[in-house]
N, C-alpha and C. Protein backbone atom coordinates (compact mmCIF):
# COMPACT_ATOMS: atom_id res chain seq x y z
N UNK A 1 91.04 132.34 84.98
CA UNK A 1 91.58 132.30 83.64
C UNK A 1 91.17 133.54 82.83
N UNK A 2 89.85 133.55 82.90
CA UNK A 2 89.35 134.77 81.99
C UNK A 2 89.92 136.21 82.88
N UNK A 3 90.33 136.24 84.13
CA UNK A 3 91.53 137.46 84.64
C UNK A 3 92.56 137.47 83.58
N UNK A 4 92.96 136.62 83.40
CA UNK A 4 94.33 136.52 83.14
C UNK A 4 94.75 137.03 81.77
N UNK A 5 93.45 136.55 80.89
CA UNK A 5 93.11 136.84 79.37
C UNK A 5 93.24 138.24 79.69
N UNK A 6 92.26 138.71 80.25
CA UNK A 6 91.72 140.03 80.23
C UNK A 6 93.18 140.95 80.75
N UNK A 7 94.16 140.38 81.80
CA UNK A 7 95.11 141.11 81.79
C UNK A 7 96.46 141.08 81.16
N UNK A 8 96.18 140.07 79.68
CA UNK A 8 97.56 140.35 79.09
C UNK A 8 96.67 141.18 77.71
N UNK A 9 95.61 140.87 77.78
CA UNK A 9 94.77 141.66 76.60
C UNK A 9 95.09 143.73 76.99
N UNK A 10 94.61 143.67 78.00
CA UNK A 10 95.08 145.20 78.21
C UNK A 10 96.88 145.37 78.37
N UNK A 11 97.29 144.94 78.66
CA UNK A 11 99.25 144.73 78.46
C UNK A 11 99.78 145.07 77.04
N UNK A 12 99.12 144.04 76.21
CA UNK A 12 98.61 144.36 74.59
C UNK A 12 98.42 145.69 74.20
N UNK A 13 97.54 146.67 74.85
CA UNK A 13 97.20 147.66 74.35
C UNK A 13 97.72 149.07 74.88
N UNK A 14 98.24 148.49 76.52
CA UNK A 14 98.72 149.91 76.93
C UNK A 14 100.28 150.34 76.72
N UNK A 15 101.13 148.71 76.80
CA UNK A 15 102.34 148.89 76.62
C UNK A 15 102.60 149.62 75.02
N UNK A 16 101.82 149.67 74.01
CA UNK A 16 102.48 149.74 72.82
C UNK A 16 101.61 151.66 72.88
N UNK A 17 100.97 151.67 73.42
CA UNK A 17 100.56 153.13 73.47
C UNK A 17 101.54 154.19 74.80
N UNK A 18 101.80 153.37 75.97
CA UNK A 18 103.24 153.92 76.63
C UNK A 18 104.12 154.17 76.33
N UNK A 19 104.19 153.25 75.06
CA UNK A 19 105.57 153.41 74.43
C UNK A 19 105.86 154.97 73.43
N UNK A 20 104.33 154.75 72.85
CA UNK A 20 104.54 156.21 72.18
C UNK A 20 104.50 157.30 72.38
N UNK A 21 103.74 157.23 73.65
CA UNK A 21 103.77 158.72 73.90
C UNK A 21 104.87 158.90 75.00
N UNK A 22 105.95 157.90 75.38
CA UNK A 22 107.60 158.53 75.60
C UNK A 22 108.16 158.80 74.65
N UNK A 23 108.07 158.47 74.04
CA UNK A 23 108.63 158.40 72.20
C UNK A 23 108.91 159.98 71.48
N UNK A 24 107.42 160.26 72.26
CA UNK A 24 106.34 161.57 71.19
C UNK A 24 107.08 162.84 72.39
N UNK A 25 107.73 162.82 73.62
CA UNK A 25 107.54 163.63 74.75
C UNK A 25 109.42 163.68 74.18
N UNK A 26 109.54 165.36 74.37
CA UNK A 26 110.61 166.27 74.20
C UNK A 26 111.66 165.75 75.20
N UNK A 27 112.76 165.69 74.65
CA UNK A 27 113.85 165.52 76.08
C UNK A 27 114.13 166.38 76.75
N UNK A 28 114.70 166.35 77.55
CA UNK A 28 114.68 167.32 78.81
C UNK A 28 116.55 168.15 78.23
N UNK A 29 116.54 169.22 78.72
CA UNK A 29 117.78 169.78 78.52
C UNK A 29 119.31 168.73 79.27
N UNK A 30 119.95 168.72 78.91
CA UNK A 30 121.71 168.80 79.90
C UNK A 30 121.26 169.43 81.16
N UNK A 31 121.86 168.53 82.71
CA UNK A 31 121.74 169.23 83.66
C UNK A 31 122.65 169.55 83.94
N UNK A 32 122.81 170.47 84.73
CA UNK A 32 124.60 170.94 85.62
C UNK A 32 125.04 170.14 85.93
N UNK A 33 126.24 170.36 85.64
CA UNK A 33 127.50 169.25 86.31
C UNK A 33 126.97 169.18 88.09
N UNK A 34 126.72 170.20 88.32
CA UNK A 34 126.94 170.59 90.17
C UNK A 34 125.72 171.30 90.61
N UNK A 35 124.91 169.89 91.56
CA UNK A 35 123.51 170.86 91.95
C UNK A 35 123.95 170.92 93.68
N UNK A 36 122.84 171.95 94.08
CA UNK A 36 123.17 172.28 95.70
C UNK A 36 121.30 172.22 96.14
N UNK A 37 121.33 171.84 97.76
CA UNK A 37 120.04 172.15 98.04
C UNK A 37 119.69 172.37 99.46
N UNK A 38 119.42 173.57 99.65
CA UNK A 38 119.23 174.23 101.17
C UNK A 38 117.53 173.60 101.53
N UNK A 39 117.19 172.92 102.92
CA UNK A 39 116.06 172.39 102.87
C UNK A 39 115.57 173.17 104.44
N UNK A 40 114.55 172.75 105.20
CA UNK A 40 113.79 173.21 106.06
C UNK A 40 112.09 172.67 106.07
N UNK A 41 111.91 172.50 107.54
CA UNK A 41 110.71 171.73 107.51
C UNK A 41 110.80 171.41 108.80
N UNK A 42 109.39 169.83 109.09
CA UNK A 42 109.08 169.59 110.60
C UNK A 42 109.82 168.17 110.03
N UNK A 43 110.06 167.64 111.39
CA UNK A 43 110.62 166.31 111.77
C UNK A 43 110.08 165.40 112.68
N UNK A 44 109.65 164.21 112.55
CA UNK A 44 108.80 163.51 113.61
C UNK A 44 109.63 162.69 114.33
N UNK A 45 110.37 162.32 114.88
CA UNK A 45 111.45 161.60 115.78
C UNK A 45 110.68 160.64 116.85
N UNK A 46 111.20 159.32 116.88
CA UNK A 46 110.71 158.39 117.19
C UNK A 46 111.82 157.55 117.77
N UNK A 47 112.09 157.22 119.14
CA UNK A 47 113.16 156.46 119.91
C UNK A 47 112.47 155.17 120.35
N UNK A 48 113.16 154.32 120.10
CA UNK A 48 112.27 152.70 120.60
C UNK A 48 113.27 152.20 121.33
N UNK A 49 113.20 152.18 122.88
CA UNK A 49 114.12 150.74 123.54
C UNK A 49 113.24 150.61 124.58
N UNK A 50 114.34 150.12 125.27
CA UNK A 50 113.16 149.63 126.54
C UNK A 50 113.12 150.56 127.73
N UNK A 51 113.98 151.59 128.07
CA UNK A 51 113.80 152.92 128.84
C UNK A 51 113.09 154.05 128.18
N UNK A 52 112.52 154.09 126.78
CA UNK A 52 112.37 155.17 125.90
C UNK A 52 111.21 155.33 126.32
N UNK A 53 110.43 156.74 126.01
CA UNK A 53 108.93 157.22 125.64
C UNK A 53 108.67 156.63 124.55
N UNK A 54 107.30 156.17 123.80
CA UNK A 54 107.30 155.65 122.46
C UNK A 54 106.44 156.79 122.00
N UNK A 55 106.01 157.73 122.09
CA UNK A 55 105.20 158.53 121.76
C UNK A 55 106.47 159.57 120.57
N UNK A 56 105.61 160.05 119.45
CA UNK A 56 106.48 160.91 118.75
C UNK A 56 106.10 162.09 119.42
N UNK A 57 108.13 163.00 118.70
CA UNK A 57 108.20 164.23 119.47
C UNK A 57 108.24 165.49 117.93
N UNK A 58 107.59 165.97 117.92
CA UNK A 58 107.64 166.87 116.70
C UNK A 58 108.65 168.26 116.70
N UNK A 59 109.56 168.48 115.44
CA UNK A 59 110.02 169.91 115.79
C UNK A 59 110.53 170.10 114.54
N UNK A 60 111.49 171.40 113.98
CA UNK A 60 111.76 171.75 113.06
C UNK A 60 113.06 170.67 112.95
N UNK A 61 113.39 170.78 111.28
CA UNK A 61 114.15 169.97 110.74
C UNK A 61 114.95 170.18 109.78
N UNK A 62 116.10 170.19 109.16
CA UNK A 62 116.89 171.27 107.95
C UNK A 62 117.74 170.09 107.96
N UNK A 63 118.21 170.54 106.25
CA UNK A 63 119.35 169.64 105.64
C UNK A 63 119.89 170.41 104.91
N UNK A 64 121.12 170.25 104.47
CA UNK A 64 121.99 170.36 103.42
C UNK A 64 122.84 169.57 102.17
N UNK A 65 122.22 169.70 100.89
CA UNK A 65 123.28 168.75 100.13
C UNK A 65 123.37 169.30 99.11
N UNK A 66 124.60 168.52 98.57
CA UNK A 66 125.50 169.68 97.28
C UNK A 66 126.03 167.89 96.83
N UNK A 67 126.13 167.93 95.02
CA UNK A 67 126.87 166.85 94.50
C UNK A 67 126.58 167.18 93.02
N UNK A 68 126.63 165.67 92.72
CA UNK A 68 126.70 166.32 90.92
C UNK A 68 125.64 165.02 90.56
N UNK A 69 125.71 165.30 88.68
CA UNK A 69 125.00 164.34 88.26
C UNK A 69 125.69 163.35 87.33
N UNK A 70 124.84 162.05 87.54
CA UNK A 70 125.50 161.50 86.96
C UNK A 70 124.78 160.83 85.65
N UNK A 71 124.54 161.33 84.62
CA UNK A 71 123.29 161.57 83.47
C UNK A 71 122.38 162.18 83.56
N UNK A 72 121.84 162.14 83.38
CA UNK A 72 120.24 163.33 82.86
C UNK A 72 119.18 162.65 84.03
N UNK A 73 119.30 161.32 84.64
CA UNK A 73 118.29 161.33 85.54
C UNK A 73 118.56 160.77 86.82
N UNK A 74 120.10 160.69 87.56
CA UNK A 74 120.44 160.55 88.57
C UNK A 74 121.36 161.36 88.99
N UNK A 75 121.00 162.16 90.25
CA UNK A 75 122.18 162.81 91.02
C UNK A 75 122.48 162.17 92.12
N UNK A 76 123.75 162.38 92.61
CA UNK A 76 124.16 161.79 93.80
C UNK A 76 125.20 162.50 94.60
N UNK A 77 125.00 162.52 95.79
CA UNK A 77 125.67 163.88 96.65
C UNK A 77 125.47 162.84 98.06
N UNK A 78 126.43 164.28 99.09
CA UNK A 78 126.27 164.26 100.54
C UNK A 78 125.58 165.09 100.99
N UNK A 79 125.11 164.48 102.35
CA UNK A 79 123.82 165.70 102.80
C UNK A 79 124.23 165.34 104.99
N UNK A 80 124.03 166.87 105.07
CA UNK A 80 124.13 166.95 106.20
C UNK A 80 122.81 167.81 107.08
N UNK A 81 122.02 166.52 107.81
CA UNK A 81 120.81 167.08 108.29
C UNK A 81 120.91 167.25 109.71
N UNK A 82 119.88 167.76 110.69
CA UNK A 82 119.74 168.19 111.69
C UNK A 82 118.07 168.27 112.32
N UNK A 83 118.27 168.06 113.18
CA UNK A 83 116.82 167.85 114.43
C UNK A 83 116.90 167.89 115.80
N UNK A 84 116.34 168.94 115.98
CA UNK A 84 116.67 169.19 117.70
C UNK A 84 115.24 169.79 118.17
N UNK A 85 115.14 169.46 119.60
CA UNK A 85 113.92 169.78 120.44
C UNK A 85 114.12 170.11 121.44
N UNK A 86 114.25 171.14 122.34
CA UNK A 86 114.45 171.80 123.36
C UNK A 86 113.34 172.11 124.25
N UNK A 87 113.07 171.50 125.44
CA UNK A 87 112.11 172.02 126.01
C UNK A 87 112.70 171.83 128.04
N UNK A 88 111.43 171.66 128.48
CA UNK A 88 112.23 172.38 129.85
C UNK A 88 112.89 171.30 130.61
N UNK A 89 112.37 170.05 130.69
CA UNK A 89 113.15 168.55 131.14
C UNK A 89 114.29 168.23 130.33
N UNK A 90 114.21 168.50 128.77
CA UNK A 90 115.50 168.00 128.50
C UNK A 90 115.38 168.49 126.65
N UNK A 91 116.69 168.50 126.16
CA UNK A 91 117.27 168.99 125.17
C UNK A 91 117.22 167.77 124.37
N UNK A 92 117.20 167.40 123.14
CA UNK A 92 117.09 166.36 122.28
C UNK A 92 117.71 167.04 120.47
N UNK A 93 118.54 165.91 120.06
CA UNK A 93 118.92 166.31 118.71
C UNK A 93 119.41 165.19 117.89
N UNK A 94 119.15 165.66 116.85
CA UNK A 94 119.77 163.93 115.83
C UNK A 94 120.51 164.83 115.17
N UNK A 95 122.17 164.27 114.68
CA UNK A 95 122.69 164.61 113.56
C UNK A 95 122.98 163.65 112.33
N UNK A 96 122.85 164.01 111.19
CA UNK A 96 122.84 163.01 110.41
C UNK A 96 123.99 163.43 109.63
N UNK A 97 124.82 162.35 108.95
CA UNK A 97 125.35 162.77 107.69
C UNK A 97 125.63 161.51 107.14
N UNK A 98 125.55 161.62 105.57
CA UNK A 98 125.78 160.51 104.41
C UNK A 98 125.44 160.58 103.24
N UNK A 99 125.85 159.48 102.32
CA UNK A 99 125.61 159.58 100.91
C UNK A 99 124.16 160.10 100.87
N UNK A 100 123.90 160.23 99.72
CA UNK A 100 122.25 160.62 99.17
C UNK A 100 121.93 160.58 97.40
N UNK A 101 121.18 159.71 96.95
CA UNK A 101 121.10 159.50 95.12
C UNK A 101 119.13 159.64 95.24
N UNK A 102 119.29 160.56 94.09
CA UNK A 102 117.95 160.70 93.71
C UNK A 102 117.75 160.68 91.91
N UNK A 103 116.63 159.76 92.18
CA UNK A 103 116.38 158.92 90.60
C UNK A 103 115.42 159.80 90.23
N UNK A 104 115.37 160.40 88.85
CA UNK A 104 114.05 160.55 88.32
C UNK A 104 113.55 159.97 87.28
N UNK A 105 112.43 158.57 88.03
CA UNK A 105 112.22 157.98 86.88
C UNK A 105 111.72 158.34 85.36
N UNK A 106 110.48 159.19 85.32
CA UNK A 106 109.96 159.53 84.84
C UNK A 106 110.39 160.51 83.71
N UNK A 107 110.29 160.12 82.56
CA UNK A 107 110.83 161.36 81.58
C UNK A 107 109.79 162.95 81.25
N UNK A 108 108.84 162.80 81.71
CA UNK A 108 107.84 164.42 81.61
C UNK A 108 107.78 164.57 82.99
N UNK A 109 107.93 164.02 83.92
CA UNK A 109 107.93 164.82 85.23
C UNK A 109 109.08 164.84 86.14
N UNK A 110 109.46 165.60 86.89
CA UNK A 110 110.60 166.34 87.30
C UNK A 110 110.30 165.53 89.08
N UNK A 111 109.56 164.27 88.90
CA UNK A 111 109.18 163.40 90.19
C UNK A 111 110.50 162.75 90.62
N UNK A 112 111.32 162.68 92.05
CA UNK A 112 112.47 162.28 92.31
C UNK A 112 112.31 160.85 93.17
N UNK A 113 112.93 159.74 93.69
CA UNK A 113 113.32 159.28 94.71
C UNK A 113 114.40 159.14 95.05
N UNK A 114 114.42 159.53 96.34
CA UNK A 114 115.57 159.37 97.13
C UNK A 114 116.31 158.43 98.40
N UNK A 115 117.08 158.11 97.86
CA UNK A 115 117.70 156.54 99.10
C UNK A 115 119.03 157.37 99.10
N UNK A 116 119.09 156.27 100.74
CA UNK A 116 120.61 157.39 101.04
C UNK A 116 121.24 156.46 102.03
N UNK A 117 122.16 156.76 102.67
CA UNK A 117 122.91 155.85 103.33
C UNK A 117 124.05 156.56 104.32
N UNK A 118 123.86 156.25 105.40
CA UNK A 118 125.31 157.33 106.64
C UNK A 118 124.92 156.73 107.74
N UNK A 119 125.18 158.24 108.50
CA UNK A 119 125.50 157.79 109.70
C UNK A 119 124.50 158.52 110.86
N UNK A 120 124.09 158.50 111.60
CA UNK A 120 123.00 159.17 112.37
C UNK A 120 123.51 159.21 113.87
N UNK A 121 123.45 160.63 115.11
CA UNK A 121 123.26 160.45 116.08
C UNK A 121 122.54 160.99 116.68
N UNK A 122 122.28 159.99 118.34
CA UNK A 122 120.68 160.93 118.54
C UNK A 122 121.03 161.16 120.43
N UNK A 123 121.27 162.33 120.67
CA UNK A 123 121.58 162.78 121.81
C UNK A 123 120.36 163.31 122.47
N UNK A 124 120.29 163.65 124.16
CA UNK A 124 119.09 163.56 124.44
C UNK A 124 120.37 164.19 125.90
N UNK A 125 119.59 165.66 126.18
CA UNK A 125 120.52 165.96 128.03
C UNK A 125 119.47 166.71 128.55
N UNK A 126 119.90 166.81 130.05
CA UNK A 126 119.13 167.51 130.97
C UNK A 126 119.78 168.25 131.54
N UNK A 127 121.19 168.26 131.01
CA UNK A 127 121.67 169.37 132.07
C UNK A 127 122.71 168.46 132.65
N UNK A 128 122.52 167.42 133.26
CA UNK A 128 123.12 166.72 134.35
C UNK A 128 123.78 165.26 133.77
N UNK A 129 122.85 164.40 133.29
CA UNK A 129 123.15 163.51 132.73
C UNK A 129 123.26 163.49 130.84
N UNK A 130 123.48 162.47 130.09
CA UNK A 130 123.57 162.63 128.57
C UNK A 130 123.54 161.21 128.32
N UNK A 131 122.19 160.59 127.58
CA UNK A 131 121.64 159.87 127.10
C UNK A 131 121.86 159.93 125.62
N UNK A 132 122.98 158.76 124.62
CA UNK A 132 123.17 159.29 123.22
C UNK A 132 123.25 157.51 122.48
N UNK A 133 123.26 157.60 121.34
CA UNK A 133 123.40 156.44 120.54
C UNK A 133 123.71 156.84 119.14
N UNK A 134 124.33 156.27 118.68
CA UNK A 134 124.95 156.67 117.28
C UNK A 134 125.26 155.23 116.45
N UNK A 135 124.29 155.40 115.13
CA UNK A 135 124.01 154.15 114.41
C UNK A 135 124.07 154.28 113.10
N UNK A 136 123.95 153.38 111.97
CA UNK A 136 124.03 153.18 111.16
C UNK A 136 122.64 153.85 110.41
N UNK A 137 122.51 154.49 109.39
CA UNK A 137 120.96 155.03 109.32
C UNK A 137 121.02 154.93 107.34
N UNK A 138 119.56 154.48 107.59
CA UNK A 138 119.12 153.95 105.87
C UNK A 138 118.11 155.06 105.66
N UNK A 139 117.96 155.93 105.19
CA UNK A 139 116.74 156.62 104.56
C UNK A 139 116.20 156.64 103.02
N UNK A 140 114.93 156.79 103.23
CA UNK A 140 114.38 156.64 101.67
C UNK A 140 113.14 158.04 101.75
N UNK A 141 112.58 158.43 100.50
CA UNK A 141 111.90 159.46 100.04
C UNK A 141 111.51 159.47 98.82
N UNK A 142 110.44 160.74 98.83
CA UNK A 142 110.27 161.57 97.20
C UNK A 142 110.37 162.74 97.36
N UNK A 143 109.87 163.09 96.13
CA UNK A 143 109.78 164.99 96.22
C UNK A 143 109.55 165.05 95.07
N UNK A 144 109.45 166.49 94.02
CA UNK A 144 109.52 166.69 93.24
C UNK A 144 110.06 168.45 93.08
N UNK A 145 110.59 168.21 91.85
CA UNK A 145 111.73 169.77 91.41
C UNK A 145 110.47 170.52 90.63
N UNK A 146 110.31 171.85 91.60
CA UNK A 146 109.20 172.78 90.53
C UNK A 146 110.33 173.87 90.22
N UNK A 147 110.75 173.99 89.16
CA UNK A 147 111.52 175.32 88.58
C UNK A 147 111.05 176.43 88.54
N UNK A 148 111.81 177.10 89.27
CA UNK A 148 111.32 178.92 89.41
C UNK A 148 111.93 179.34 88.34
N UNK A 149 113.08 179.40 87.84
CA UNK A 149 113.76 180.58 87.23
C UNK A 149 114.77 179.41 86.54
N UNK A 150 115.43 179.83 85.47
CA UNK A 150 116.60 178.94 84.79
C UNK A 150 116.90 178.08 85.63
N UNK A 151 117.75 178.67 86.82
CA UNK A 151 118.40 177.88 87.15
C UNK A 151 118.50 176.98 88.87
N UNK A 152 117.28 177.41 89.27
CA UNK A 152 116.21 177.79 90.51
C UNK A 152 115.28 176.14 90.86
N UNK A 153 115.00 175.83 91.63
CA UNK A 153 114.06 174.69 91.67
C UNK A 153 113.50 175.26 93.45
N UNK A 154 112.09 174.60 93.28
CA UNK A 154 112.00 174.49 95.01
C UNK A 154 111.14 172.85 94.75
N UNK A 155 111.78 172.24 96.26
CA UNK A 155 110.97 171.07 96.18
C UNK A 155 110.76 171.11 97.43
N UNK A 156 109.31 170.35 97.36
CA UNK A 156 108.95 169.53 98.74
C UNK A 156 109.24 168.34 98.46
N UNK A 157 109.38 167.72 99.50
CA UNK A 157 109.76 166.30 99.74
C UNK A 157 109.20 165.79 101.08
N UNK A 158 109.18 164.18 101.14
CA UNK A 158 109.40 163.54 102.40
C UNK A 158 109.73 162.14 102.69
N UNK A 159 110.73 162.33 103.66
CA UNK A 159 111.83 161.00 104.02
C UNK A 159 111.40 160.44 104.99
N UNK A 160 111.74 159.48 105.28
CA UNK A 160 111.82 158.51 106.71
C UNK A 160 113.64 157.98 106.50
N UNK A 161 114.14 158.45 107.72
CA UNK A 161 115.42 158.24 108.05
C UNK A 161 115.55 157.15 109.23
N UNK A 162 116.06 156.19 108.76
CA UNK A 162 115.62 155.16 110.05
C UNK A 162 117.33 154.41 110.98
N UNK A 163 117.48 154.47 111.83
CA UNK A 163 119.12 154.45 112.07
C UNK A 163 119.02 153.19 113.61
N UNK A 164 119.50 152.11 113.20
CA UNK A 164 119.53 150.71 113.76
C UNK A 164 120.86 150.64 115.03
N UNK A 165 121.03 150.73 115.74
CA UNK A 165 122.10 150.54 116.43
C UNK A 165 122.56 149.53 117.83
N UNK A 166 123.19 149.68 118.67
CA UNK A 166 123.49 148.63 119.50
C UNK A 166 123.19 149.03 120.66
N UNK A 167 122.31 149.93 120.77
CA UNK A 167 121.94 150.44 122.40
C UNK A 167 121.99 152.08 122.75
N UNK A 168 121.59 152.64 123.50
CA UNK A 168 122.15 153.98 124.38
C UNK A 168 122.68 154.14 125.30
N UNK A 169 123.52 154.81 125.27
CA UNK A 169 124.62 154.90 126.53
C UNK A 169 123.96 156.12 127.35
N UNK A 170 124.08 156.05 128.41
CA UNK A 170 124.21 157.33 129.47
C UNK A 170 124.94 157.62 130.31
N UNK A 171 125.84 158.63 129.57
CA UNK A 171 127.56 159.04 129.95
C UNK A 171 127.70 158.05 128.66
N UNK A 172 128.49 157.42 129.63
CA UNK A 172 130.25 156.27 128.91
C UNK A 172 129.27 155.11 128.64
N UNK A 173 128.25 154.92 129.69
CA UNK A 173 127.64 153.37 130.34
C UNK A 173 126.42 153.18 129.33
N UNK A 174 126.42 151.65 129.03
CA UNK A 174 125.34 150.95 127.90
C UNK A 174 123.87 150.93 128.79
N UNK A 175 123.12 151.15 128.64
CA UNK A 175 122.01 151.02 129.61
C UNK A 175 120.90 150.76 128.74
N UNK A 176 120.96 150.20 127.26
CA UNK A 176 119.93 149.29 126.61
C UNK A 176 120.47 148.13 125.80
N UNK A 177 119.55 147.69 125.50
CA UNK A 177 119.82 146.91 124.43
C UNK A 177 120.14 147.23 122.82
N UNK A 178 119.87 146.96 122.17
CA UNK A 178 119.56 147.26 120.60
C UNK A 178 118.34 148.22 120.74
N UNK A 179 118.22 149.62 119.84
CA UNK A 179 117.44 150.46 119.97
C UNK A 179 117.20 150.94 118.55
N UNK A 180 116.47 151.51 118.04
CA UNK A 180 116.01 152.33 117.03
C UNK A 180 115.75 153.70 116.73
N UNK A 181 116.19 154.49 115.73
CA UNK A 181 115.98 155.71 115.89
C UNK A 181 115.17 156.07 114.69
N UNK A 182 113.92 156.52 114.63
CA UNK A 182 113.10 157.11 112.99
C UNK A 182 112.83 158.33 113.06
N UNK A 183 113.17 158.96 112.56
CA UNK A 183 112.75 160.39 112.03
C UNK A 183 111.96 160.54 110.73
N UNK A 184 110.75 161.22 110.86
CA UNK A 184 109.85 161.17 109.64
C UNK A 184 110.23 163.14 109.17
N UNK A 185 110.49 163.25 107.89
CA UNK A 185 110.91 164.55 107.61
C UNK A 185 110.04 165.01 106.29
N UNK A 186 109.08 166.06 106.82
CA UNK A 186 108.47 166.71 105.44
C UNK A 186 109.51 168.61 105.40
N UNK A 187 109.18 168.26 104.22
CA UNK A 187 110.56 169.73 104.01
C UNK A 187 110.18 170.19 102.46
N UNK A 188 111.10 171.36 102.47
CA UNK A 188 110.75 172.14 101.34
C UNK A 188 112.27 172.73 101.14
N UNK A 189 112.65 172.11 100.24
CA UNK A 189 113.79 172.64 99.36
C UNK A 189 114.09 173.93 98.80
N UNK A 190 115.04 174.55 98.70
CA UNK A 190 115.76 175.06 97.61
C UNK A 190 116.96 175.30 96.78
N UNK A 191 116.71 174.79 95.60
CA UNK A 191 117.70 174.08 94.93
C UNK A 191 118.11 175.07 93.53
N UNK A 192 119.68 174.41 93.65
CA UNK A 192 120.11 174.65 92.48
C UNK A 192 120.92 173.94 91.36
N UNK A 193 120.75 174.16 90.45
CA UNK A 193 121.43 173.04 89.53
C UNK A 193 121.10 171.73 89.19
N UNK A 194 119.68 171.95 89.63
CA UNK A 194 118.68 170.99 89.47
C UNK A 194 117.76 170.52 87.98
């Protein structure tokens, strides 16, 4: 009981002081109709079925997205990413593409999240044979916009892209069950119209 006191007693005191100092904090300018954002970074890729390695495979990672805004603290665009690993047994790559909305809650900081929604595929060859699956993929993130110049931003960020599907084929032929695809992505933006 005496928790409970004690936590609407501080509720009491912080909500009406939160309140003022959003109150007291400058608005932020009009953003561009039309932001763009060239990205780059590592990618952690993660395949789960029942023929898979479960061990993660690390390698470089890049995206692209361009859209607009839709008020002062949500943009929403398409983004087209990429992940590939090449080594001497076999070639590996995810392509992604789909919606993408990033919120910024916060009115003094330029802090984003990002949820998104498409389509993901994740190919895997040796030369001889071709191991692929192509699924439905949910990703979520943050980041934040540091402004270089007017009209300039660079952000880091990082996502988990996670893509659910009905199996992998090798060739034409189904040879799992239901499988999973996660890619963990730290990256560094550069943006415009941000």
């Amino acid at each position: 009981m005496r928790s409970l006191v004690r936590g609407v007693v501080a509720a009491l005191i912080v909500v009406p002081l939160a309140a003022q100092a959003q109150a007291n904090t400058p608005s932020r300018p009009a953003s561009p109709k039309v932001w763009a954002m060239l990205s780059a970074g590592r990618g952690d890729l993660q395949v789960n079925c029942s023929i898979c390695r479960r061990n993660d495979q690390s390698s470089w990672a890049a995206d692209i997205a361009i859209g607009g805004w839709k008020g002062k603290r949500i943009a929403l665009g398409g983004e087209l990413g990429a992940w590939r690993l090449g080594g001497e047994e076999a070639t590996q790559r995810v392509m992604m593409l789909g919606g993408v909305g990033q919120f910024y809650p916060l009115h003094t900081a330029r802090a984003f999240v990002k949820l998104g929604v498409g389509v993901m595929e994740y190919r895997a060859t040796d030369g001889e044979e071709s191991l692929s699956a192509r699924s439905l993929a949910l990703q979520a993130g943050f980041g934040w916009d540091i402004r270089v110049r007017e009209r300039y931003t660079i952000a880091p960020h990082v996502g988990l892209v996670h893509g659910f599907n009905g199996g992998l084929y090798l060739d034409d032929a189904r040879v799992t069950g239901a499988s999973q695809v996660k890619l963990l992505r730290f990256g560094l933006g550069l943006g415009v119209g941000r």
